[in-house]
N, C-alpha and C. Protein backbone atom coordinates (compact mmCIF):
# COMPACT_ATOMS: atom_id res chain seq x y z
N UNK A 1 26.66 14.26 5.06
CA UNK A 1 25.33 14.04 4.53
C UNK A 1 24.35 13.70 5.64
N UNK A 2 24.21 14.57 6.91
CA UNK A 2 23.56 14.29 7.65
C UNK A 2 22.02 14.79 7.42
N UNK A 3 21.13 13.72 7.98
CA UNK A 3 19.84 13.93 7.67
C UNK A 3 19.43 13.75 6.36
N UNK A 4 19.90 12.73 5.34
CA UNK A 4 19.42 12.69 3.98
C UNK A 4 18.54 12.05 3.94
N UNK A 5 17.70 11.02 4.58
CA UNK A 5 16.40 11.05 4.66
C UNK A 5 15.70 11.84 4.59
N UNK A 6 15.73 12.41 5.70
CA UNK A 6 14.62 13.48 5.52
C UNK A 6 14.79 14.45 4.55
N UNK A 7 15.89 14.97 3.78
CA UNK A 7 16.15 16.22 2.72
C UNK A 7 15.40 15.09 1.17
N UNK A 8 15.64 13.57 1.18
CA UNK A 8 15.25 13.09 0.30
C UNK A 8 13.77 12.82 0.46
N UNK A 9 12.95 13.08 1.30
CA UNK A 9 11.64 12.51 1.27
C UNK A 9 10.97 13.53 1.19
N UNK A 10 12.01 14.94 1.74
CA UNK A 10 11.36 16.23 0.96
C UNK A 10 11.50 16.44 -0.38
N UNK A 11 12.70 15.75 -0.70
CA UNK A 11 12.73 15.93 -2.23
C UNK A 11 11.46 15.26 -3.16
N UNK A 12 11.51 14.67 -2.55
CA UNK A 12 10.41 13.45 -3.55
C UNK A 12 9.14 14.60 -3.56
N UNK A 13 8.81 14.88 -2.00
CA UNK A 13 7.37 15.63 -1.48
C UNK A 13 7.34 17.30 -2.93
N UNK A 14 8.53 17.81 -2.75
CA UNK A 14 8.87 18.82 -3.80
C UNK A 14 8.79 18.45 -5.38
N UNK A 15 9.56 17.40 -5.98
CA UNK A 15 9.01 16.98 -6.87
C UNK A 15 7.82 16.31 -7.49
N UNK A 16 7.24 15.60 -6.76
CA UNK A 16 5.48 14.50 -6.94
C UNK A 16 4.97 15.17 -6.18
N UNK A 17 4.59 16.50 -5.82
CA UNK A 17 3.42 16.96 -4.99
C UNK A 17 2.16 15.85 -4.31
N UNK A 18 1.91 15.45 -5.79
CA UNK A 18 0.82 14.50 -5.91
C UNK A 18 0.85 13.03 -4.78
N UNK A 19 2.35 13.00 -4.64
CA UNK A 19 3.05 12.03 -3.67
C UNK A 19 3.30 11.96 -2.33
N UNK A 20 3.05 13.45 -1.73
CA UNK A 20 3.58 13.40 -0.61
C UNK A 20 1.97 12.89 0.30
N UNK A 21 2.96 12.73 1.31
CA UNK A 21 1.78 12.59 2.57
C UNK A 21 0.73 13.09 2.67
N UNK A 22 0.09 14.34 3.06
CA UNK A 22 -0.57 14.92 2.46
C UNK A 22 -1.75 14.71 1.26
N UNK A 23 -1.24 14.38 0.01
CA UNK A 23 -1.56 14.11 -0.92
C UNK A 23 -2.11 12.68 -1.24
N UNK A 24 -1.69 11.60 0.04
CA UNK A 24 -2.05 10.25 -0.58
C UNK A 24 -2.60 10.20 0.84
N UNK A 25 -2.87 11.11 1.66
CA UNK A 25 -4.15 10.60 3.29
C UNK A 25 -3.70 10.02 3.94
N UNK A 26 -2.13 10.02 4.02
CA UNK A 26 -2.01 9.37 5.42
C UNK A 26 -1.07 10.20 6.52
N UNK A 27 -0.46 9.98 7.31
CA UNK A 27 0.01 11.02 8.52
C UNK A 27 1.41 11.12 8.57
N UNK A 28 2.61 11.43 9.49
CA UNK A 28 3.50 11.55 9.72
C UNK A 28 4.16 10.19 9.78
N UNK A 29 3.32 9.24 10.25
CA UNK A 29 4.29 7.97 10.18
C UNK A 29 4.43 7.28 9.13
N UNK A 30 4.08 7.86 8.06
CA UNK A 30 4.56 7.44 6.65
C UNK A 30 5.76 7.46 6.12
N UNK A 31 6.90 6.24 5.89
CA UNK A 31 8.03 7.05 5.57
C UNK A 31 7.79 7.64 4.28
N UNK A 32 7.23 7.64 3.63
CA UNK A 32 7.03 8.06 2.14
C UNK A 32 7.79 7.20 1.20
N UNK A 33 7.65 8.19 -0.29
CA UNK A 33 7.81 6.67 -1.16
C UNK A 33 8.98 6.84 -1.71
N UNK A 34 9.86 5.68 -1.79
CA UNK A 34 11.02 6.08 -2.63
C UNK A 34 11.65 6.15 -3.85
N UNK A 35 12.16 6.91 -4.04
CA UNK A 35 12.55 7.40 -5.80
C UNK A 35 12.84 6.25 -6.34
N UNK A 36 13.53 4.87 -5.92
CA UNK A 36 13.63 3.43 -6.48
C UNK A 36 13.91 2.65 -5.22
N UNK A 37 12.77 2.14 -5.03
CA UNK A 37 12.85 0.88 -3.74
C UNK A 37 13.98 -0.16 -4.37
N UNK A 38 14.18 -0.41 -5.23
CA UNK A 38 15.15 -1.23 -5.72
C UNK A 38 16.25 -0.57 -4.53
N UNK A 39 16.79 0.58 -4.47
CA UNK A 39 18.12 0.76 -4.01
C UNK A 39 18.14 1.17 -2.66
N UNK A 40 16.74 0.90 -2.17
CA UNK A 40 16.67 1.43 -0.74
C UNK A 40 17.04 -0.15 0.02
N UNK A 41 17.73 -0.29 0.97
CA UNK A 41 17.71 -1.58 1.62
C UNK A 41 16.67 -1.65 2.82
N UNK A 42 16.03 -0.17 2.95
CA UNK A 42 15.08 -0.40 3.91
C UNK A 42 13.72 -0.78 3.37
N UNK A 43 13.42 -0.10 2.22
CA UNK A 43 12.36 -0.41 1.24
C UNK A 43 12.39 -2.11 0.22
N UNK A 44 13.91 -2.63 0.55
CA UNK A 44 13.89 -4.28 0.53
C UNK A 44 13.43 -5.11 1.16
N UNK A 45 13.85 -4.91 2.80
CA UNK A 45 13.50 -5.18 3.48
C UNK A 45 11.87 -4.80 4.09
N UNK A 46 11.03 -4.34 3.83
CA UNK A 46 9.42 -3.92 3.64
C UNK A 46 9.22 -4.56 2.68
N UNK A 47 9.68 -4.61 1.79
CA UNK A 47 8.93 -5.90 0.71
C UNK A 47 8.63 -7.05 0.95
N UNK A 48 10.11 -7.78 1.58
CA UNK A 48 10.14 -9.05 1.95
C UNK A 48 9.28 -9.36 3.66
N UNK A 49 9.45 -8.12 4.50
CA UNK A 49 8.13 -8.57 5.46
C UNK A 49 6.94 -8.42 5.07
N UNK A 50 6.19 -7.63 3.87
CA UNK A 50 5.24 -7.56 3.44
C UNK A 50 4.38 -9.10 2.89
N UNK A 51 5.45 -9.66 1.97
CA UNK A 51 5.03 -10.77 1.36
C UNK A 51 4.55 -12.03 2.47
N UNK A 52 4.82 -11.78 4.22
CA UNK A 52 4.75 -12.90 4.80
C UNK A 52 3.72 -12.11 5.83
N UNK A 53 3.36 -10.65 5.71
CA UNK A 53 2.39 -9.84 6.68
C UNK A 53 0.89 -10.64 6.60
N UNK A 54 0.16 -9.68 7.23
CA UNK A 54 -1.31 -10.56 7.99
C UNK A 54 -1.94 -9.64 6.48
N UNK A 55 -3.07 -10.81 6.32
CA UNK A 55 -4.37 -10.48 4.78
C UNK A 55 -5.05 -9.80 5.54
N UNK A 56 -5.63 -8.75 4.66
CA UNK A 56 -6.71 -7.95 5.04
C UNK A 56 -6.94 -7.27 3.85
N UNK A 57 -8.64 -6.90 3.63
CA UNK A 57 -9.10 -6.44 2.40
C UNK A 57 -8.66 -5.12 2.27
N UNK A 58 -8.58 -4.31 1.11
CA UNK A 58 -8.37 -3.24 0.45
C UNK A 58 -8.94 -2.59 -0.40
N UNK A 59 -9.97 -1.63 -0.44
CA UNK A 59 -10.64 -1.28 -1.19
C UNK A 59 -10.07 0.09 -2.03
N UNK A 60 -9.57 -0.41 -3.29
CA UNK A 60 -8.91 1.05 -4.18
C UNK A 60 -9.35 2.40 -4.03
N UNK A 61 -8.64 3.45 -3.79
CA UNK A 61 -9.18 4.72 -3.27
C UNK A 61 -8.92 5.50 -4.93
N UNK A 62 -7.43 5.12 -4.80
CA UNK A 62 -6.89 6.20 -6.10
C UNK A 62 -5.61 5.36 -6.59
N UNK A 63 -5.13 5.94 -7.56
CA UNK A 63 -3.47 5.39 -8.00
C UNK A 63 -2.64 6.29 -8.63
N UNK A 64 -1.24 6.23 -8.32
CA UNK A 64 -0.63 7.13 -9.04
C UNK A 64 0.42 6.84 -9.64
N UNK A 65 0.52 7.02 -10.69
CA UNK A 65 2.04 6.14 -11.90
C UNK A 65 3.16 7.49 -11.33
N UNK A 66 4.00 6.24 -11.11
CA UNK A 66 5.24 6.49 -10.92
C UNK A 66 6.33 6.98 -11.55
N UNK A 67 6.55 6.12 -12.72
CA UNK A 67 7.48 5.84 -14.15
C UNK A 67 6.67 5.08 -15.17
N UNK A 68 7.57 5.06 -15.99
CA UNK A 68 6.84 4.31 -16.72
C UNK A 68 7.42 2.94 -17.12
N UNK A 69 7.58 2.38 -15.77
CA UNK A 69 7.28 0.35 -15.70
C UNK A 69 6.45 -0.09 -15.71
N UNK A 70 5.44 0.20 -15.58
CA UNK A 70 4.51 0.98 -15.13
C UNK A 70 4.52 0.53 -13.81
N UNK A 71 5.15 1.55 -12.62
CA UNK A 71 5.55 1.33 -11.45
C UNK A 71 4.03 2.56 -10.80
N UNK A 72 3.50 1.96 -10.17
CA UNK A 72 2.26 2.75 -9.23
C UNK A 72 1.86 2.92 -8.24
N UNK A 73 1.65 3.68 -7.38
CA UNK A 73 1.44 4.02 -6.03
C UNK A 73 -0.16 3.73 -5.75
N UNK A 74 -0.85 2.35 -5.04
CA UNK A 74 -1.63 2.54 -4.53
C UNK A 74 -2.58 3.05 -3.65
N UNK A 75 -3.71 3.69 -3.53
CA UNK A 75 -3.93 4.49 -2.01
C UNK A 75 -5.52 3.22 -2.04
N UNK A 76 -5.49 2.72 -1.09
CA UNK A 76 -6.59 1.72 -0.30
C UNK A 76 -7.28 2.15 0.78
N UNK A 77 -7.81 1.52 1.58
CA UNK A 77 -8.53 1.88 2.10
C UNK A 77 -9.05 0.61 2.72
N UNK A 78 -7.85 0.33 3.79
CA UNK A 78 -8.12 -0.90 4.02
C UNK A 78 -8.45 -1.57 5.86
N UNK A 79 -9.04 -2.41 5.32
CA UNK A 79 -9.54 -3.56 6.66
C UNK A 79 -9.18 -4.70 7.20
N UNK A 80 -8.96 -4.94 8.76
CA UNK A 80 -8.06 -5.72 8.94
C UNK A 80 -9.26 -7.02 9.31
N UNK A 81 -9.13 -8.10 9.70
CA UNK A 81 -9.43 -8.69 10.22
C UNK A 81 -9.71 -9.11 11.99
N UNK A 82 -8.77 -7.79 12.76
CA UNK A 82 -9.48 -7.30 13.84
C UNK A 82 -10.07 -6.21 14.17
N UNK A 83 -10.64 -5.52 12.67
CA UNK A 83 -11.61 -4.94 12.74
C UNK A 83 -10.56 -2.56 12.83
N UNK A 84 -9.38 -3.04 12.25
CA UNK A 84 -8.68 -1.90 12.47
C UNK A 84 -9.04 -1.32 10.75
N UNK A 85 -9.52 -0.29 10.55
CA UNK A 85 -9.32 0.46 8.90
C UNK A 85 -8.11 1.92 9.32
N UNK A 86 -7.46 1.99 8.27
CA UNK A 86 -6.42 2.38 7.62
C UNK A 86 -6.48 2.99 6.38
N UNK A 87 -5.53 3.88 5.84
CA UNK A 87 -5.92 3.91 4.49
C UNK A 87 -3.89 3.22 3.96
N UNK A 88 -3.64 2.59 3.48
CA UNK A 88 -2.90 1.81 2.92
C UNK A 88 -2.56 2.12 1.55
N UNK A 89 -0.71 2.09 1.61
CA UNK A 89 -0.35 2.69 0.34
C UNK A 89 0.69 1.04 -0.16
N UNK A 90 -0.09 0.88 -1.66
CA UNK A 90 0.95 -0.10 -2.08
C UNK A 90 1.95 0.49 -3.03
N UNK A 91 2.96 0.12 -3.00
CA UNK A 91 4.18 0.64 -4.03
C UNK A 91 4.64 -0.56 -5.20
N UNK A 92 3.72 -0.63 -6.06
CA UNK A 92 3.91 -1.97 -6.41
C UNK A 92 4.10 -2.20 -8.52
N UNK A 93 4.40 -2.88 -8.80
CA UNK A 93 5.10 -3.05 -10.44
C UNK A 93 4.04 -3.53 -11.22
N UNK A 94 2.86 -2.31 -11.63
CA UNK A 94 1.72 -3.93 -12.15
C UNK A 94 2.37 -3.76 -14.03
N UNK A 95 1.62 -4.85 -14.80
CA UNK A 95 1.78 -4.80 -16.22
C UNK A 95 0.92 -3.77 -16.70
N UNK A 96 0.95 -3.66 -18.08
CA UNK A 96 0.00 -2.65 -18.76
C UNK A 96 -1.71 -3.27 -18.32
N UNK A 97 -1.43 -4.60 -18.80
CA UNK A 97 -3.03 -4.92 -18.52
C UNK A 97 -3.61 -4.83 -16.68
N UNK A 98 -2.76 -5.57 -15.89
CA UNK A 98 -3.09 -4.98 -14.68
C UNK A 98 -3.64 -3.94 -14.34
N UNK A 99 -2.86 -2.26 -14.63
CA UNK A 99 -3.28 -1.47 -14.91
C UNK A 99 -4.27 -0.66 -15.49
N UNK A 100 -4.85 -1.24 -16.15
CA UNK A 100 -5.93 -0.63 -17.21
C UNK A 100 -7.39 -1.45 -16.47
N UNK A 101 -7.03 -2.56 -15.88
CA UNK A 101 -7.98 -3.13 -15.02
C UNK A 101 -8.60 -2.52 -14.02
N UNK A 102 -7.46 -1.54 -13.19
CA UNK A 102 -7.79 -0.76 -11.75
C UNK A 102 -8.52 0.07 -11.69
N UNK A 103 -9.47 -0.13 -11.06
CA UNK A 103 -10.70 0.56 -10.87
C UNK A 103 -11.27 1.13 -9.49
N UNK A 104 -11.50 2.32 -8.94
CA UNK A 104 -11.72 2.76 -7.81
C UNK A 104 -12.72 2.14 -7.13
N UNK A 105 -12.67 1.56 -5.81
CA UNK A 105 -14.01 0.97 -5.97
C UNK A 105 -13.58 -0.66 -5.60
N UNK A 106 -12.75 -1.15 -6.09
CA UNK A 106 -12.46 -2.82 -6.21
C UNK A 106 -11.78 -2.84 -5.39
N UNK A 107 -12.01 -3.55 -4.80
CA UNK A 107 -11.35 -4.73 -3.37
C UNK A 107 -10.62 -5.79 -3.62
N UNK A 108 -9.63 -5.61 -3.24
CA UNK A 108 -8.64 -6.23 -3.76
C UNK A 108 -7.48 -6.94 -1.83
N UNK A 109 -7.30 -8.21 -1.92
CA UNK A 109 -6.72 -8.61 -0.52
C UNK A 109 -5.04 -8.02 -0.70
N UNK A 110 -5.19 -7.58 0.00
CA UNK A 110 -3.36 -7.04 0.45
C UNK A 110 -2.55 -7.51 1.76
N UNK A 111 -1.81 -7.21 2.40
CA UNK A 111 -0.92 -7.73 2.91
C UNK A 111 -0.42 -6.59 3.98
N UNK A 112 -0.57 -6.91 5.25
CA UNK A 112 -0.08 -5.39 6.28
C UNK A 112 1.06 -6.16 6.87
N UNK A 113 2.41 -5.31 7.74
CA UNK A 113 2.59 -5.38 9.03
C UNK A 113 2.35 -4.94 10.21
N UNK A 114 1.42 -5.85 10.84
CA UNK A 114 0.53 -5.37 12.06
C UNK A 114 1.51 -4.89 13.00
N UNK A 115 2.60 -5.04 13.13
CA UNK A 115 3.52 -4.89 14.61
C UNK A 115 4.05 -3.58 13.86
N UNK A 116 3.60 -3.15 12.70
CA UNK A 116 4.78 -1.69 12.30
C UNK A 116 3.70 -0.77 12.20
N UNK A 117 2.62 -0.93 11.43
CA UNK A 117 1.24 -0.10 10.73
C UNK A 117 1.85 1.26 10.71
N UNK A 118 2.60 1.01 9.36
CA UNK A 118 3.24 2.06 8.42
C UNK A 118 2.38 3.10 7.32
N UNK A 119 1.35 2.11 7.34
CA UNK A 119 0.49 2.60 6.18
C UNK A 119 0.90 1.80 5.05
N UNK A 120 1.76 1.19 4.88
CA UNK A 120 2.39 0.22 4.07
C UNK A 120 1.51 -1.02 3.48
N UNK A 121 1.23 -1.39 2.70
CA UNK A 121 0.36 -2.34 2.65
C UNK A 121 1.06 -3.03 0.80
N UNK A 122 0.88 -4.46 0.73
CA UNK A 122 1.23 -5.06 -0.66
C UNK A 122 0.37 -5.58 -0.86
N UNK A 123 -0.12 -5.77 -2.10
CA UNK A 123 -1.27 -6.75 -3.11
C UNK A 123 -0.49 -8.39 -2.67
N UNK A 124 -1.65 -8.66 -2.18
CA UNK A 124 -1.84 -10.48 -1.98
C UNK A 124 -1.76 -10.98 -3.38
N UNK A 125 -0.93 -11.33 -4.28
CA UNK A 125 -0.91 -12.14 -5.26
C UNK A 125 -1.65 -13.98 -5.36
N UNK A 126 -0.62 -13.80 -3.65
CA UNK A 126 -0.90 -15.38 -3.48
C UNK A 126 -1.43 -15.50 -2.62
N UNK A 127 -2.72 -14.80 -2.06
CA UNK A 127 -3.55 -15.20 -1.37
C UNK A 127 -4.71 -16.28 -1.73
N UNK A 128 -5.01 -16.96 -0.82
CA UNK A 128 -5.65 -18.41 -1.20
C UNK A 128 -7.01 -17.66 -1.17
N UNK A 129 -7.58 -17.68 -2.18
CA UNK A 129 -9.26 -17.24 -2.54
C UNK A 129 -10.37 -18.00 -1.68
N UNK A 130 -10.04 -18.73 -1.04
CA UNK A 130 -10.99 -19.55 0.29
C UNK A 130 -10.55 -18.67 1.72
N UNK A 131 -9.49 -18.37 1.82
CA UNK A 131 -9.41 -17.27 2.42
C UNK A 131 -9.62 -15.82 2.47
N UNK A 132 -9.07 -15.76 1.52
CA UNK A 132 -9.70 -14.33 1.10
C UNK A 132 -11.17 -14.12 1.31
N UNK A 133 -11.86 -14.91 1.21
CA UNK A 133 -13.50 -14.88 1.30
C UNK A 133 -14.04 -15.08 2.14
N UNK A 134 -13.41 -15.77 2.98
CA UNK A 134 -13.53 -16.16 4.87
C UNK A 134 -13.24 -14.83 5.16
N UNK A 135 -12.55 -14.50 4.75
CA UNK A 135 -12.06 -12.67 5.36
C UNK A 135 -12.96 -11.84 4.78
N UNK A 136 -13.68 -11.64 3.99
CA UNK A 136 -14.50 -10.81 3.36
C UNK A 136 -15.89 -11.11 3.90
N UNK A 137 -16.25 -12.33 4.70
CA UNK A 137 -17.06 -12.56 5.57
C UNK A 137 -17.34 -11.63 6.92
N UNK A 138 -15.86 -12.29 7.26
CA UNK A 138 -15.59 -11.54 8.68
C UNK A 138 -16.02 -10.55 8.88
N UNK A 139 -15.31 -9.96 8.19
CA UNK A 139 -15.53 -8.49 7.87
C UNK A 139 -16.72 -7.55 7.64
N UNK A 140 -17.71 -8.43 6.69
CA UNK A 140 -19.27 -8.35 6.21
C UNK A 140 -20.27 -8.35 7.83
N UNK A 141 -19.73 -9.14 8.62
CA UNK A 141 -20.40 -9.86 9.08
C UNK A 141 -19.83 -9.16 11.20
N UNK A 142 -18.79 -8.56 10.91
CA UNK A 142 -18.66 -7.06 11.66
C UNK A 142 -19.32 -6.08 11.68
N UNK A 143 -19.68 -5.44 10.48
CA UNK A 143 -20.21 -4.19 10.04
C UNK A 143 -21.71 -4.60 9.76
N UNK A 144 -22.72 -5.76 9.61
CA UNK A 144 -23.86 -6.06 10.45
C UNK A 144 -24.56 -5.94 11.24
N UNK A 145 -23.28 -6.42 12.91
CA UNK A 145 -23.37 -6.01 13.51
C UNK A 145 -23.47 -4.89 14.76
């Protein structure tokens, strides 16, 4: 089974058109998304550095349902706090109401790893809203200048 990465990330690209690289704006260093991060141990491990990565805003580009957990592929469009934009894909589990909330357009704080910049990016759940807004300053207050 040599090379099943790559035969599986074509698979995915062959099945979700809508999914591949290409399709969600970002480049080759994307690993792309996987058919169930649950069973990927590399896509475990990206979760759990995600949840402790550097805040930076995210402004919703598009979304794309996955299954129906309603499991969804974010595409952002996001800003760092040293001033780096990206466009940022979250892979993330929202509820029905979550969902029905998302709106193109809304800025929302997410979560990068600066030492990988995968394109990878997670929704800040627990980002402290005094921060978050210090950062939405920053940021304001960059593009001013």
């Amino acid at each position: 089974m040599f090379g099943w990465k790559k035969n599986l990330n074509d698979l995915m690209a062959q099945l979700r058109p809508d999914l591949s690289r290409e399709s969600l704006g970002v480049g080759p260093d994307f690993p792309g998304v996987a058919p169930n991060p649950l069973l990927s141990s590399a896509a475990r491990k990206r979760n759990a550095e995600l949840r402790t990565g550097a805040l930076a805003l995210g402004v919703l580009v598009d979304w794309r349902e996955v299954n129906s957990n309603p499991r969804v592929v974010l595409m952002f469009d996001v800003e760092t706090a040293d001033g780096i934009s990206f466009r940022g894909i979250a892979d993330e589990d929202l509820t029905i109401t979550e969902l029905t909330r998302l709106a193109p357009g809304q800025t929302l704080p997410v979560r990068y790893r600066p030492a990988v910049m995968d394109h990878y990016v997670a929704l800040a759940r627990d980002a402290d809203p005094a921060r978050v807004q210090q950062l939405s300053e920053e940021i304001a207050s960059r593009k001013r200048t």
